[in-house]
PDB file of N, CA and C in Angstrom:
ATOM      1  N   UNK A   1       6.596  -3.872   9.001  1.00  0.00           N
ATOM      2  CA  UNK A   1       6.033  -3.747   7.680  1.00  0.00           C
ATOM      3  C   UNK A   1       6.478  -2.473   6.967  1.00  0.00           C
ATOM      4  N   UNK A   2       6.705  -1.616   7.984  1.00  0.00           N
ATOM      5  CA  UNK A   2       7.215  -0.377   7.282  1.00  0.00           C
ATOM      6  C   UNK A   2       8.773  -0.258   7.574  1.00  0.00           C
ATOM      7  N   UNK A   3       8.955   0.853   6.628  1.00  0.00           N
ATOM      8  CA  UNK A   3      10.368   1.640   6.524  1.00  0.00           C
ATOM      9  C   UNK A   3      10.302   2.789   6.616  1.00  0.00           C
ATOM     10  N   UNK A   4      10.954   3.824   7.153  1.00  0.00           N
ATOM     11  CA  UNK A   4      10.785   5.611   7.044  1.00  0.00           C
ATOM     12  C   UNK A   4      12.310   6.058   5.851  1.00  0.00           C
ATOM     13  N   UNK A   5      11.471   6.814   5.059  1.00  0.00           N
ATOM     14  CA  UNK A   5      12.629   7.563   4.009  1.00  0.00           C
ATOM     15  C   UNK A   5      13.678   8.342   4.499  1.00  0.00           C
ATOM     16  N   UNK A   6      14.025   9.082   3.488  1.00  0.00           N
ATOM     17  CA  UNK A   6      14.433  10.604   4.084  1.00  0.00           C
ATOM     18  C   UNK A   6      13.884  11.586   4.180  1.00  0.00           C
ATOM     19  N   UNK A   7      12.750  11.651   3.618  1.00  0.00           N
ATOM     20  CA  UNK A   7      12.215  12.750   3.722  1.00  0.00           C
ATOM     21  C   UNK A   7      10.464  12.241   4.890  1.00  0.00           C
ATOM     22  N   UNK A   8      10.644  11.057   5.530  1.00  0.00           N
ATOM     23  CA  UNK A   8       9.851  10.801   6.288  1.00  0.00           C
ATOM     24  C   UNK A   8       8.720  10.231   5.780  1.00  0.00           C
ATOM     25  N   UNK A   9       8.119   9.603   4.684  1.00  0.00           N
ATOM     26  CA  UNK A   9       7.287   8.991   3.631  1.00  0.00           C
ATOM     27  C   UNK A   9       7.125   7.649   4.813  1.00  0.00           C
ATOM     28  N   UNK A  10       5.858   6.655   4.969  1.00  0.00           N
ATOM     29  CA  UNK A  10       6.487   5.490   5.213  1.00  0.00           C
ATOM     30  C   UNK A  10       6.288   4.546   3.808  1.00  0.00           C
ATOM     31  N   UNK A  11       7.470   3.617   4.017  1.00  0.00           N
ATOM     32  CA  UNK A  11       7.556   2.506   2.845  1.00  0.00           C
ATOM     33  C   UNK A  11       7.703   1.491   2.901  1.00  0.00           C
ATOM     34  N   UNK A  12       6.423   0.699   2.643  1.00  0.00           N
ATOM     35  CA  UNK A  12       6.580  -0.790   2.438  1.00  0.00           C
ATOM     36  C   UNK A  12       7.482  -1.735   2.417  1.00  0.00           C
ATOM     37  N   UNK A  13       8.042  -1.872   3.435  1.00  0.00           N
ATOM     38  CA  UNK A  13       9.505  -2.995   3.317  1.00  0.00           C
ATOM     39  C   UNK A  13       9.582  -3.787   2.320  1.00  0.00           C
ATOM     40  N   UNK A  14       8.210  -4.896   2.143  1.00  0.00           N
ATOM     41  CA  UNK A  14       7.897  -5.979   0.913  1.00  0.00           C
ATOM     42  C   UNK A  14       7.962  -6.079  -0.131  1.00  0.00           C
ATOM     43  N   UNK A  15       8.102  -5.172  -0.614  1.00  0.00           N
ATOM     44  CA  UNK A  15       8.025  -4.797  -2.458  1.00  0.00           C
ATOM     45  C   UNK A  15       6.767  -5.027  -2.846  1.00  0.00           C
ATOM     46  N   UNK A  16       6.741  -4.937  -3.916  1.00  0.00           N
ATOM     47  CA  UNK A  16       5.616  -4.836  -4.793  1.00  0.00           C
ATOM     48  C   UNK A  16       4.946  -6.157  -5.624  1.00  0.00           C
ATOM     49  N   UNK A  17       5.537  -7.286  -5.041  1.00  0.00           N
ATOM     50  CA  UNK A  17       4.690  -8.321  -5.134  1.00  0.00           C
ATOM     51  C   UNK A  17       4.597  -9.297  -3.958  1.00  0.00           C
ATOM     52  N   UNK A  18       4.091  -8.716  -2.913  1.00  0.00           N
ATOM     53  CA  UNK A  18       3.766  -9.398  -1.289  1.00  0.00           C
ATOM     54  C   UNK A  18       2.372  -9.109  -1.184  1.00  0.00           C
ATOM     55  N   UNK A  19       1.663  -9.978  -1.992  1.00  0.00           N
ATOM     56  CA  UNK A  19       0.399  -9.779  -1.862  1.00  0.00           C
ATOM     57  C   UNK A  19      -0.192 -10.163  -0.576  1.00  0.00           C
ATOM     58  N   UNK A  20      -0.151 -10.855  -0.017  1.00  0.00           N
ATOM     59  CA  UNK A  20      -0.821 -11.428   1.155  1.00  0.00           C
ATOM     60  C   UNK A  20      -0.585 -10.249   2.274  1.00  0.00           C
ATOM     61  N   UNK A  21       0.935  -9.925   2.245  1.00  0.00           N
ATOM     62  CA  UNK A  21       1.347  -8.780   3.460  1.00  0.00           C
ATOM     63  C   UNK A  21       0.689  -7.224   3.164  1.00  0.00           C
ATOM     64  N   UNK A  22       0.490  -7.111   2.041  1.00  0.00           N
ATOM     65  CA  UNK A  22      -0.559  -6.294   1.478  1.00  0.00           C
ATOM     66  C   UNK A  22      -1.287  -5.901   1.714  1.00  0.00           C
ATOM     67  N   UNK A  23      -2.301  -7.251   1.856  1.00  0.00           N
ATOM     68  CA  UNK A  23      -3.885  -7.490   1.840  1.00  0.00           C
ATOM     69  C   UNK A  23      -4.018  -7.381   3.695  1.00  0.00           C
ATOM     70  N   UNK A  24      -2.812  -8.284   4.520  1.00  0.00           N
ATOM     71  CA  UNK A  24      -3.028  -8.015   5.816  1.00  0.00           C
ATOM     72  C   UNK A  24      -3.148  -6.943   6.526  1.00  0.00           C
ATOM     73  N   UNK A  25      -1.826  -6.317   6.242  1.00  0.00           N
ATOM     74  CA  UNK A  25      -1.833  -4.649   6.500  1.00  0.00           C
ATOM     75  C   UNK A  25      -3.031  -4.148   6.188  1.00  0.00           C
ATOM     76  N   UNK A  26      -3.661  -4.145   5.297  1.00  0.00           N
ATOM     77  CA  UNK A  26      -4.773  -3.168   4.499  1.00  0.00           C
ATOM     78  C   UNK A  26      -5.903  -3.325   5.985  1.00  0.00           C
ATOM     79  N   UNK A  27      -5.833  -5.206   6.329  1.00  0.00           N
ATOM     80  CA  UNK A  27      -7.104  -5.615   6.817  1.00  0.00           C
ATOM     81  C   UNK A  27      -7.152  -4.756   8.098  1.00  0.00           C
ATOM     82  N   UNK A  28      -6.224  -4.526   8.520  1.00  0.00           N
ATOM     83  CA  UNK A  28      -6.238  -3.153   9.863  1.00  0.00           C
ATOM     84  C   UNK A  28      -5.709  -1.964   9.921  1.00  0.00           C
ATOM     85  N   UNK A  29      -5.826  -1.634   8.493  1.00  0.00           N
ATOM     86  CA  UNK A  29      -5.224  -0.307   8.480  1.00  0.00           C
ATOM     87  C   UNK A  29      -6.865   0.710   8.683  1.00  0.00           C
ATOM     88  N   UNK A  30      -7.571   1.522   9.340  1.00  0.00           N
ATOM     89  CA  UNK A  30      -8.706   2.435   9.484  1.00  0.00           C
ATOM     90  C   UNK A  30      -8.680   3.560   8.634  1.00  0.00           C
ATOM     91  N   UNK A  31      -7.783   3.759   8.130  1.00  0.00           N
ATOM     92  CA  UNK A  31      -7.453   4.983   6.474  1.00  0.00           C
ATOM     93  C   UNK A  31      -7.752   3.991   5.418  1.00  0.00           C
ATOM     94  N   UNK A  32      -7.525   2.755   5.414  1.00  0.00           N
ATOM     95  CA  UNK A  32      -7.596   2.449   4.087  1.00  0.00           C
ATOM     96  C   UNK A  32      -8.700   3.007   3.130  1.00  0.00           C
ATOM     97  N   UNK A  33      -8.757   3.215   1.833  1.00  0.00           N
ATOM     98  CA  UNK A  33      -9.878   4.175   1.334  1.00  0.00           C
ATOM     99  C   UNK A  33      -9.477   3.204   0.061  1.00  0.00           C
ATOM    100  N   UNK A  34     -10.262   2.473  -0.609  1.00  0.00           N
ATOM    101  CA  UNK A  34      -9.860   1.976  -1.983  1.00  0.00           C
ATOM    102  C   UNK A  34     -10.057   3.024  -3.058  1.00  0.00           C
ATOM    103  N   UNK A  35      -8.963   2.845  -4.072  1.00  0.00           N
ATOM    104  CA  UNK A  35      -8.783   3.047  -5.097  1.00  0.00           C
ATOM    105  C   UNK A  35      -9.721   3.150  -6.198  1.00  0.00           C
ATOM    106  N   UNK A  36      -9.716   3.580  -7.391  1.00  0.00           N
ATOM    107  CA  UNK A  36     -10.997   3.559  -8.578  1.00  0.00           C
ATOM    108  C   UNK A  36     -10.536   2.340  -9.401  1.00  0.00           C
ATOM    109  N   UNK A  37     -11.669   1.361  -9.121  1.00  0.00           N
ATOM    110  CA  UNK A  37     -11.592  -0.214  -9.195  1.00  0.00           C
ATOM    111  C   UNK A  37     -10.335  -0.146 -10.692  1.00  0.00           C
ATOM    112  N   UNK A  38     -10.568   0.663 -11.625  1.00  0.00           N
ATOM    113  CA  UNK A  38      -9.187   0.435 -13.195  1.00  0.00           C
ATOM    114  C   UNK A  38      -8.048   0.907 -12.730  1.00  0.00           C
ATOM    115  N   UNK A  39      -7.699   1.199 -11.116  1.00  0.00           N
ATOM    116  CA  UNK A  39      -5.896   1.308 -10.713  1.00  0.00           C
ATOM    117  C   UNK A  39      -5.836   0.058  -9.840  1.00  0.00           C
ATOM    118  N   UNK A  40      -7.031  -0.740  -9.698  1.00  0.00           N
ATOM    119  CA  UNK A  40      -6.591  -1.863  -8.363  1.00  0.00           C
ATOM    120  C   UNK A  40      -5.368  -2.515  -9.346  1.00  0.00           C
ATOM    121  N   UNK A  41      -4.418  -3.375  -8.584  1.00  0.00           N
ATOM    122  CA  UNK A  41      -3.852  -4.424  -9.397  1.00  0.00           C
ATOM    123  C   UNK A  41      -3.643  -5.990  -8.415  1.00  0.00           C
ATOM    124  N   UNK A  42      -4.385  -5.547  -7.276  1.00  0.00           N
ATOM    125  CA  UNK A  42      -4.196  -6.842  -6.471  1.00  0.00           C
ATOM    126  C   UNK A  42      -5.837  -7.440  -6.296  1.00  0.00           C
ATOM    127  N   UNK A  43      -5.829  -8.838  -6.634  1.00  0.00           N
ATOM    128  CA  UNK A  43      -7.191  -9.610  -6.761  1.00  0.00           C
ATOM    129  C   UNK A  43      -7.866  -9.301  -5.639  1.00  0.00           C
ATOM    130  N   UNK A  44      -7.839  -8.815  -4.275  1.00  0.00           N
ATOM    131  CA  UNK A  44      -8.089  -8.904  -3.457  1.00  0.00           C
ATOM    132  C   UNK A  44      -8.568  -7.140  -3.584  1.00  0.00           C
ATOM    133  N   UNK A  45      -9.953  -7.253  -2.886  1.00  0.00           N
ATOM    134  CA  UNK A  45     -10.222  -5.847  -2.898  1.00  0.00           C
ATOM    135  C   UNK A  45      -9.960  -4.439  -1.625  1.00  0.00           C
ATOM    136  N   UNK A  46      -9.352  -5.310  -0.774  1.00  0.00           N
ATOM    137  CA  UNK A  46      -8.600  -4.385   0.229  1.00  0.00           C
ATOM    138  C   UNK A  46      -7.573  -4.935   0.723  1.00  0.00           C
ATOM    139  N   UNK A  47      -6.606  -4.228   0.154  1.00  0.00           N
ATOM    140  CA  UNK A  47      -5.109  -4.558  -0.291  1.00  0.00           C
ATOM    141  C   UNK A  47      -4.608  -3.012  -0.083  1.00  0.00           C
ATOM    142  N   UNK A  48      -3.411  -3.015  -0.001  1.00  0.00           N
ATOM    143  CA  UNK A  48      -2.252  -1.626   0.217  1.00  0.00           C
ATOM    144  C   UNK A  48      -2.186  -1.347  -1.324  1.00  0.00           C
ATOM    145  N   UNK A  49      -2.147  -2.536  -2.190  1.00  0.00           N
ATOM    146  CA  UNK A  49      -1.705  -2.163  -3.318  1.00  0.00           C
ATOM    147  C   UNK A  49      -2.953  -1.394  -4.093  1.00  0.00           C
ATOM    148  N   UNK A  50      -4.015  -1.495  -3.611  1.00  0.00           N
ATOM    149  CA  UNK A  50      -4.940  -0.901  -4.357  1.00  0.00           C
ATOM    150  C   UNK A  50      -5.944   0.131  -3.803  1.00  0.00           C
ATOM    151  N   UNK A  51      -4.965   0.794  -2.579  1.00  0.00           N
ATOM    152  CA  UNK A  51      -5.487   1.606  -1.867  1.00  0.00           C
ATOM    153  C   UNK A  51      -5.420   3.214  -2.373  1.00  0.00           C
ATOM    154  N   UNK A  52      -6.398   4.324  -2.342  1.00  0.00           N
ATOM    155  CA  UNK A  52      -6.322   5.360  -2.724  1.00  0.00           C
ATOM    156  C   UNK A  52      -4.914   5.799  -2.210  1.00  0.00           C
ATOM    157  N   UNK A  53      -4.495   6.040  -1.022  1.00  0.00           N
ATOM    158  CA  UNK A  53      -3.510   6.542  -0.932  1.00  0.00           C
ATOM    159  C   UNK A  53      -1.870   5.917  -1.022  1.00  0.00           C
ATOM    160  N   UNK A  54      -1.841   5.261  -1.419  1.00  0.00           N
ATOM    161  CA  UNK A  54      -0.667   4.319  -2.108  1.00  0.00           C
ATOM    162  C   UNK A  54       0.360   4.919  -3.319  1.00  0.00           C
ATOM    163  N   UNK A  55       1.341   5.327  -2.783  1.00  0.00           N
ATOM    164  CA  UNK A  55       2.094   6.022  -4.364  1.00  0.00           C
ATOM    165  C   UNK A  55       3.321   4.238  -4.523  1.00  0.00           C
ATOM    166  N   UNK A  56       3.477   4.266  -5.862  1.00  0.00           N
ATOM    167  CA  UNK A  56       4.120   3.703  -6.265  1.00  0.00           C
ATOM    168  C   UNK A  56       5.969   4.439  -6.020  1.00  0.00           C
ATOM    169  N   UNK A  57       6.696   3.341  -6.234  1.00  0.00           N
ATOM    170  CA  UNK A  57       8.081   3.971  -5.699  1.00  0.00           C
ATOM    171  C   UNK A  57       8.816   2.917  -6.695  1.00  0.00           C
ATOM    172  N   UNK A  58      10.244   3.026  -6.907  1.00  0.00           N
ATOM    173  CA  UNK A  58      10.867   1.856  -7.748  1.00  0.00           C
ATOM    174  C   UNK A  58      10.757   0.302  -7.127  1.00  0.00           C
ATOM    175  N   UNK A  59      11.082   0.512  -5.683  1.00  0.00           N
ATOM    176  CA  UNK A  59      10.956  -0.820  -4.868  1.00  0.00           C
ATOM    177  C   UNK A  59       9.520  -1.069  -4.415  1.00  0.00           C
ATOM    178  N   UNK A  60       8.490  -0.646  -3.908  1.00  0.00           N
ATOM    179  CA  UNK A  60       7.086  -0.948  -3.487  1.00  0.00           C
ATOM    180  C   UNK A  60       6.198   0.161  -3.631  1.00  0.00           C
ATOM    181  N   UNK A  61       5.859   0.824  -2.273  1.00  0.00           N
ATOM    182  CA  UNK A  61       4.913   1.804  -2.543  1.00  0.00           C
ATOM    183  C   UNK A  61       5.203   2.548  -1.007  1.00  0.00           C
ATOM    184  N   UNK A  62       4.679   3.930  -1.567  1.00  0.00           N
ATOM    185  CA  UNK A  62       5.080   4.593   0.244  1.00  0.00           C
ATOM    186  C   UNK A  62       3.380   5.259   0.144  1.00  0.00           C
ATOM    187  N   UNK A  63       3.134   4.929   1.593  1.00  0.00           N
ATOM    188  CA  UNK A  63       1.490   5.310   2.049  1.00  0.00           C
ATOM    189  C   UNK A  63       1.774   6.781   2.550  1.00  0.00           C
ATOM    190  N   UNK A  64       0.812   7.295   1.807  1.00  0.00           N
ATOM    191  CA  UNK A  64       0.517   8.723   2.338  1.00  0.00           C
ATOM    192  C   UNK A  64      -0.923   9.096   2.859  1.00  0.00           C
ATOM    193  N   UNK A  65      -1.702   8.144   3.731  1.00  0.00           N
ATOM    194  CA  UNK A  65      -2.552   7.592   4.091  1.00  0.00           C
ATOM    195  C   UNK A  65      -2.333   9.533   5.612  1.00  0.00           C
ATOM    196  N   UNK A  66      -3.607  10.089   5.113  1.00  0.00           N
ATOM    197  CA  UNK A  66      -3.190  11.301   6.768  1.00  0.00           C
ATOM    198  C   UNK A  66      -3.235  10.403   7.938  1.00  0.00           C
TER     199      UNK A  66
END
């Protein structure tokens, strides 16, 4: 599910519209921390995509989850 940068970030292999792989990841991730409900953008309320620590990137998003 992941990728490592160059500078060591991890990043979402899926891009930014794999909702389901998203929402799975999220379902066992123990950091997940949601977001302030006006940045969610995935219907699902624990999702990667709408997780506090989630930065956006051109291709998906890289978790900076400690």
């Amino acid at each position: 599910m992941w990728i490592e940068d160059e500078i060591g970030r991890k990043l979402f292999r899926h891009g930014n519209e794999a909702w389901g792989a998203a929402a799975k990841v999220a379902e066992g991730c123990l950091r997940f921390t949601p977001d302030e409900e006006d940045e969610w953008v995935a219907d699902e309320s624990r999702s990667c995509y709408n997780c506090r620590f989630r930065r956006w990137t051109a291709q998906a998003f890289a978790c900076l989850a400690p």
